[in-house]
Structure formats: structure tokens, C-alpha cells
C-alpha atoms as a PDB file:
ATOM      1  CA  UNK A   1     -32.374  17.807  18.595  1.00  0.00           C
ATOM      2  CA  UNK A   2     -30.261  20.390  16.675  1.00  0.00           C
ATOM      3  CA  UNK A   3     -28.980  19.543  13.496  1.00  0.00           C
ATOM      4  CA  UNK A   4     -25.176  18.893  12.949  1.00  0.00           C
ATOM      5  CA  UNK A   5     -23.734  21.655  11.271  1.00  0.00           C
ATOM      6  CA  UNK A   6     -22.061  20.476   8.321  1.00  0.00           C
ATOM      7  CA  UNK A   7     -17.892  20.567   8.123  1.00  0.00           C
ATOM      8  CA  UNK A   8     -15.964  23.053   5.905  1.00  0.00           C
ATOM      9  CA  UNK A   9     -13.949  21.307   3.127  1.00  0.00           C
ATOM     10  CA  UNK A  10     -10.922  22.128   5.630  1.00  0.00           C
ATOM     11  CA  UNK A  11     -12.315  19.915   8.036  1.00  0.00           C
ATOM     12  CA  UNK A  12     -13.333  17.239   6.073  1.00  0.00           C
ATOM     13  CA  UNK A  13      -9.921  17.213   5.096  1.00  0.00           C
ATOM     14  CA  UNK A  14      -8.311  17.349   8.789  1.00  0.00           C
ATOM     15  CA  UNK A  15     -10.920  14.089   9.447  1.00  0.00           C
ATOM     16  CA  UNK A  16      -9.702  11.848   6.346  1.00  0.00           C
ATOM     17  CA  UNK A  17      -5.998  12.638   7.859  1.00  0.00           C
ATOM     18  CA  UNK A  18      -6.482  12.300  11.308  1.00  0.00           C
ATOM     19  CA  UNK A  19      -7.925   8.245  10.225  1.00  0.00           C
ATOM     20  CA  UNK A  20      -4.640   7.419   8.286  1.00  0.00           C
ATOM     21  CA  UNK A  21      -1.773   9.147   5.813  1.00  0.00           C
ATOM     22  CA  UNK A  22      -3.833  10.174   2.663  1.00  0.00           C
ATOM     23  CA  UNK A  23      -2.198  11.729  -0.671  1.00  0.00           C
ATOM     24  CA  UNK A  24      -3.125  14.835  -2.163  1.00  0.00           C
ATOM     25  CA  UNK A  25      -4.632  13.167  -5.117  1.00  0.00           C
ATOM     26  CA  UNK A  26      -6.710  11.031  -2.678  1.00  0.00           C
ATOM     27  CA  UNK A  27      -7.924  13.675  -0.765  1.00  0.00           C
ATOM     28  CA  UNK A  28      -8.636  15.501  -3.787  1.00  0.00           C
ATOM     29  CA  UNK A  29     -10.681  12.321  -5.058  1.00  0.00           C
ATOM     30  CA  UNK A  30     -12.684  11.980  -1.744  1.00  0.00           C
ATOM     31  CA  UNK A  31     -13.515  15.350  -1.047  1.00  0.00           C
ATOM     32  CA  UNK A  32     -14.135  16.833  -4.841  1.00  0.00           C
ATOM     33  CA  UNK A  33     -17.834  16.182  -3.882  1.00  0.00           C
ATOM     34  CA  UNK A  34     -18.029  18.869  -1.309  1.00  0.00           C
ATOM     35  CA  UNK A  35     -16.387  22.018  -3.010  1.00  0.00           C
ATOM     36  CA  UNK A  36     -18.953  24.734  -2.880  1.00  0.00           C
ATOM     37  CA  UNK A  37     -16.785  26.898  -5.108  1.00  0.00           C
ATOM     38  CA  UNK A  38     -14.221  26.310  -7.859  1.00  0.00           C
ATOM     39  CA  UNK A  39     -10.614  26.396  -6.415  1.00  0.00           C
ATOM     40  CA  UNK A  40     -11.442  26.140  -2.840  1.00  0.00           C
ATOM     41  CA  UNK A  41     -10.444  22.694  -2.896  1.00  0.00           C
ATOM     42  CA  UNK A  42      -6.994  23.771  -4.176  1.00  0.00           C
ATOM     43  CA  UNK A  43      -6.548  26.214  -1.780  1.00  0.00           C
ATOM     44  CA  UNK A  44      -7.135  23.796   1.355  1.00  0.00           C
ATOM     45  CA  UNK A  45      -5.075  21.121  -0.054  1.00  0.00           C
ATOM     46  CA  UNK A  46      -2.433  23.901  -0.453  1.00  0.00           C
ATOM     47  CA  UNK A  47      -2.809  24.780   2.826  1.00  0.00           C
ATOM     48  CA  UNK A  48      -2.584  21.760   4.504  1.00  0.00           C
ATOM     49  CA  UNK A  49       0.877  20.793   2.550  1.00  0.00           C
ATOM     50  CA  UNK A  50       2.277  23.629   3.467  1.00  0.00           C
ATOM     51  CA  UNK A  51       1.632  23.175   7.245  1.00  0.00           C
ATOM     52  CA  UNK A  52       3.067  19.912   6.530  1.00  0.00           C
ATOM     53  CA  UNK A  53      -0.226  17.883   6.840  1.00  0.00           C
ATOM     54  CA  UNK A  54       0.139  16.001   3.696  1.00  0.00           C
ATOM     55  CA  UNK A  55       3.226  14.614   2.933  1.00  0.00           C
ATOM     56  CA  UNK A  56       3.618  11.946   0.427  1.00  0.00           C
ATOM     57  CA  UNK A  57       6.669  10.297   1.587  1.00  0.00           C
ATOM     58  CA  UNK A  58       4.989   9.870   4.947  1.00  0.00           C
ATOM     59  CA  UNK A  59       1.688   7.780   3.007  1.00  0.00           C
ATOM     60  CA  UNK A  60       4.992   6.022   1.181  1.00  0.00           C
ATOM     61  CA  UNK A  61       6.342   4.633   4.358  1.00  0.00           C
ATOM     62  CA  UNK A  62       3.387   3.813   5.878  1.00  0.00           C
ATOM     63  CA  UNK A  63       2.067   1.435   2.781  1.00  0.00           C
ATOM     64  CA  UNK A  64       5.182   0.146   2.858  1.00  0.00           C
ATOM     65  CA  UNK A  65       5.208  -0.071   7.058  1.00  0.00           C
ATOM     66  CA  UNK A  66       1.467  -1.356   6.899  1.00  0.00           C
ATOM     67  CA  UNK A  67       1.644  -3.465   3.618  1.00  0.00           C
ATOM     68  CA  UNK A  68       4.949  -5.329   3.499  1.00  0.00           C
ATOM     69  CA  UNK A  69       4.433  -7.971   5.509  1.00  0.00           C
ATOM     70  CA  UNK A  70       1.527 -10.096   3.878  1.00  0.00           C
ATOM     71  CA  UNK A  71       2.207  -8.529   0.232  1.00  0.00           C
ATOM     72  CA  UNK A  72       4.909  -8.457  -2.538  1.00  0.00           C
ATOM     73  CA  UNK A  73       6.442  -5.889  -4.278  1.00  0.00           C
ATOM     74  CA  UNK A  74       4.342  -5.485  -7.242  1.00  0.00           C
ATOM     75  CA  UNK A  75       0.947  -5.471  -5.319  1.00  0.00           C
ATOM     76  CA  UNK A  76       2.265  -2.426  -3.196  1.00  0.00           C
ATOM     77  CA  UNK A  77       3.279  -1.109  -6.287  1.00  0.00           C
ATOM     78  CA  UNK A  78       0.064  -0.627  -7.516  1.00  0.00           C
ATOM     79  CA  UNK A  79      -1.176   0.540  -4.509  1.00  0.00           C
ATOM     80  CA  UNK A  80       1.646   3.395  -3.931  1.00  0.00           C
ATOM     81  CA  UNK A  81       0.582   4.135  -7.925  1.00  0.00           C
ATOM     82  CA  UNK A  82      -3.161   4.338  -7.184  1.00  0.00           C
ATOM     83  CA  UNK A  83      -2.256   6.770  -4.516  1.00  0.00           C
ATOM     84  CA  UNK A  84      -1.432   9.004  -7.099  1.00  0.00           C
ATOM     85  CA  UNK A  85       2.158   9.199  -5.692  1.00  0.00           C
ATOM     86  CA  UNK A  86       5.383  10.582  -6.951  1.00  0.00           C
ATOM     87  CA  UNK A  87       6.650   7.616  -9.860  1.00  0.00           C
ATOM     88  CA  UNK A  88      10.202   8.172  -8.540  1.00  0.00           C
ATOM     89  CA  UNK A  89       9.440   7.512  -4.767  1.00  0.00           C
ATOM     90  CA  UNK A  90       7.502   4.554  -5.510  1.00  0.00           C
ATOM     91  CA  UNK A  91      10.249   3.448  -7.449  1.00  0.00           C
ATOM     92  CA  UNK A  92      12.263   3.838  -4.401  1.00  0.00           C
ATOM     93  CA  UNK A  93      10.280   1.982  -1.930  1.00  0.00           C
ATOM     94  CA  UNK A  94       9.524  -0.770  -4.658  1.00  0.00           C
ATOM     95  CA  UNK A  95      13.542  -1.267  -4.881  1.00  0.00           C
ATOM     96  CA  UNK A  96      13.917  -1.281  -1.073  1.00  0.00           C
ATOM     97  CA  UNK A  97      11.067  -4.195  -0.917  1.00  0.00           C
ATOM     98  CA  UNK A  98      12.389  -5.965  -3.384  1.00  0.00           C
ATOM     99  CA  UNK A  99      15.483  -6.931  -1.400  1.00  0.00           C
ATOM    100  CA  UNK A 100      13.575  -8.726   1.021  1.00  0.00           C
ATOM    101  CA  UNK A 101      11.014  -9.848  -1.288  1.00  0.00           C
ATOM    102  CA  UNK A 102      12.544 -13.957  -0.560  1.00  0.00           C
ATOM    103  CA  UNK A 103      12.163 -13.478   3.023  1.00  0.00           C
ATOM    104  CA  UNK A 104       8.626 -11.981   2.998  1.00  0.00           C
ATOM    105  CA  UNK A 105       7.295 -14.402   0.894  1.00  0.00           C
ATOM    106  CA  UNK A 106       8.655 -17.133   2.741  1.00  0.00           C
ATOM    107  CA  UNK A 107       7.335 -16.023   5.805  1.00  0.00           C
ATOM    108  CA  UNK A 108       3.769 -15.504   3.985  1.00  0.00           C
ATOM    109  CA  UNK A 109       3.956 -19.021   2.711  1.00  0.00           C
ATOM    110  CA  UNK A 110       5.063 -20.629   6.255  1.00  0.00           C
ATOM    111  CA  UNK A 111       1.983 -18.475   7.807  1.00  0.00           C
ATOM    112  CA  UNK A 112      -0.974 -19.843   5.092  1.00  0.00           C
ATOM    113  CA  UNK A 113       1.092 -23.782   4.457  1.00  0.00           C
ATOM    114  CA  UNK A 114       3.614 -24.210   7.037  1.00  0.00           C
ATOM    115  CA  UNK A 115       4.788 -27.389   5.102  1.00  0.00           C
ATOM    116  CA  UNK A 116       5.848 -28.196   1.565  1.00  0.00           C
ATOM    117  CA  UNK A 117       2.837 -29.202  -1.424  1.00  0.00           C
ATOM    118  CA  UNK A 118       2.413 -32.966  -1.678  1.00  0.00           C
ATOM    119  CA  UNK A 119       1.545 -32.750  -4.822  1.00  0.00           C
ATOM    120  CA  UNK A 120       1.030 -30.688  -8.181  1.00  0.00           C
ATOM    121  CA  UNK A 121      -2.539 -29.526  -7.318  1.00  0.00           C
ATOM    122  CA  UNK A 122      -1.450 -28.060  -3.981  1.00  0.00           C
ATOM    123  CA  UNK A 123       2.001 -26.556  -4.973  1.00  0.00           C
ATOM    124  CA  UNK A 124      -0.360 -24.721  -7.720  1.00  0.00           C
ATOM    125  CA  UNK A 125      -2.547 -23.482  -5.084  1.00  0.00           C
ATOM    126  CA  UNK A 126       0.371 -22.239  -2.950  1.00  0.00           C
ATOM    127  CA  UNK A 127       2.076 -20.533  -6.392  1.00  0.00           C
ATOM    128  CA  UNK A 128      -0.918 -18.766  -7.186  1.00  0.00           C
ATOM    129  CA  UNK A 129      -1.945 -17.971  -3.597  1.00  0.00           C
ATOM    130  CA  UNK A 130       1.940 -15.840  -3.275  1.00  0.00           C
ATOM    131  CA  UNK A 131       1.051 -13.973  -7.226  1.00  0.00           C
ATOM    132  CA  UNK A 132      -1.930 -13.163  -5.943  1.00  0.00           C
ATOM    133  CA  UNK A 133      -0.128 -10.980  -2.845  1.00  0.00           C
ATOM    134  CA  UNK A 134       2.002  -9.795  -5.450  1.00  0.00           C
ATOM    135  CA  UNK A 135       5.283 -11.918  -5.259  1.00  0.00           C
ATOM    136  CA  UNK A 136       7.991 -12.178  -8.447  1.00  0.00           C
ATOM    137  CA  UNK A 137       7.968 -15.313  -9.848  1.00  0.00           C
ATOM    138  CA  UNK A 138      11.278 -15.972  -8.891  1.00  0.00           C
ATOM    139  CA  UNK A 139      10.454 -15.483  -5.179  1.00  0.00           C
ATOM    140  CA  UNK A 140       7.221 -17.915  -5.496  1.00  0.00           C
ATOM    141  CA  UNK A 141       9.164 -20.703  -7.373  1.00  0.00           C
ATOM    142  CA  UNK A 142      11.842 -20.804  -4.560  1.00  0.00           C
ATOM    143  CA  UNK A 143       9.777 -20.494  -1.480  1.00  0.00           C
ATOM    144  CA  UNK A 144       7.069 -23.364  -2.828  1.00  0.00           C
ATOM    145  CA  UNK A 145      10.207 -25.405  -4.151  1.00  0.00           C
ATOM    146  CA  UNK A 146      12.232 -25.066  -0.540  1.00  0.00           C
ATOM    147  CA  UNK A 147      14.916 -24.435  -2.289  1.00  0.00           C
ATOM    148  CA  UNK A 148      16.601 -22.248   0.172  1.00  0.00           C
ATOM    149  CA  UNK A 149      15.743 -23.962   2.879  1.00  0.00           C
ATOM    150  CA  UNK A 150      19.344 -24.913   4.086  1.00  0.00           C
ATOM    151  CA  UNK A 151      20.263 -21.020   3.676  1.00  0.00           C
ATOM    152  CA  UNK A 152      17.983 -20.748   6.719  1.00  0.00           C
END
């Protein structure tokens, strides 16, 4: 059996964006490892941005599109951030999830407890379970609480 020849840094790069929406400073982390020579990873990322292949605000909406529904605000925060993404669109799509950060978490809670703690042990556990996904406190202490309940 012939062996497979190996893919140019180009391709490498098509493959990571043909799986999902990847960032330039992603793409740069993943495929550092295969430069043969200094700058030719520049010059394909280049490339490929201007041909419209990487586009940040694109990997923006689809965190947000892929994300929002089990996690809060903060927690996609840090993963738009780890992205290496522009500070001023994540700030954008933070704001936009933070209007519906009440109804999200709600609708996490209702999927995980579907009914109200019993006690302090278990309204804990549900507290903690919503920071852990990245909810404001404000959010968490409402939805465990019921409080808006009758807005429903």
C-alpha cells in the first residue's frame, strides 16, 4: 500500500474549517506544528481570510448559535475569549445573551430539576449546578427561588 502523502499547511487548514468555524488564532495554535518554513503559516492564514474562509464574526455566532442554550453568559464568554476573538465582538454577543440570560437558565434548570429544591442541600446543588454553566447570580437566585414563576 502507498503511503499517504502528507497535506500542505493550506490543506490542513481547509480540513480544521471544513469540521467547524475556527479563529485565526486557533488555527494558528493547531497548525504552528506543521510550518516547514517561517512565515508560511502567515501567508495561508492570510490567504484564507481574504477569500473569506475565516471570519471571526461567523465562529462568534456560531458559539453563541451552538452554546447558548445549555450555558450562561460568562461561560461563553470565556470561550469566545479563548478563541482569541476580537474583545469588542465578544462584548457584543455577551450583551445580546445577557438579555435572555433569565429565560435560558430557567429552561436549563426545568431540563436537569423540573421541580423546585425541597430543601437547602438540594437548592445548593441546583445553584451551583447553573454557576457552573456560567449563569449571573442574579439569574440562579431567581430561577432556583421561582420567583418569576407567575411572569410565565
Amino acid at each position: 500500500m502507498l503511503p499517504r502523502p502528507t497535506l500542505s499547511l493550506k490543506g490542513r487548514a481547509l480540513r480544521c474549517l471544513a469540521t467547524r468555524e475556527h479563529s485565526r488564532v486557533e488555527l494558528e495554535r493547531k497548525l504552528k506544528s506543521f510550518e516547514e518554513a517561517p512565515g508560511e503559516l502567515v501567508r495561508v492564514l492570510d490567504e484564507l481570510q481574504a477569500k473569506g474562509f475565516i471570519n471571526e464574526q461567523r465562529v462568534v455566532d456560531s458559539v453563541v448559535h451552538r452554546r447558548a442554550g445549555r450555558l450562561g453568559a460568562s461561560r461563553i464568554r470565556q470561550e469566545l475569549q479563548a478563541k482569541g476573538l476580537d474583545a469588542q465582538a465578544v462584548q457584543q454577543a455577551v450583551a445580546q445573551l445577557q438579555g435572555t440570560e433569565l429565560d435560558r437558565a430557567r429552561e436549563v434548570w426545568r431540563k436537569k430539576f423540573g421541580e423546585p429544591a425541597t430543601d437547602a442541600a438540594s437548592r445548593a446543588k441546583q445553584m451551583r449546578f447553573l454557576a457552573s454553566r456560567g449563569f449571573g447570580a442574579e439569574a440562579i437566585r431567581r430561577v432556583v427561588s421561582g420567583a418569576d414563576d407567575a411572569d410565565d
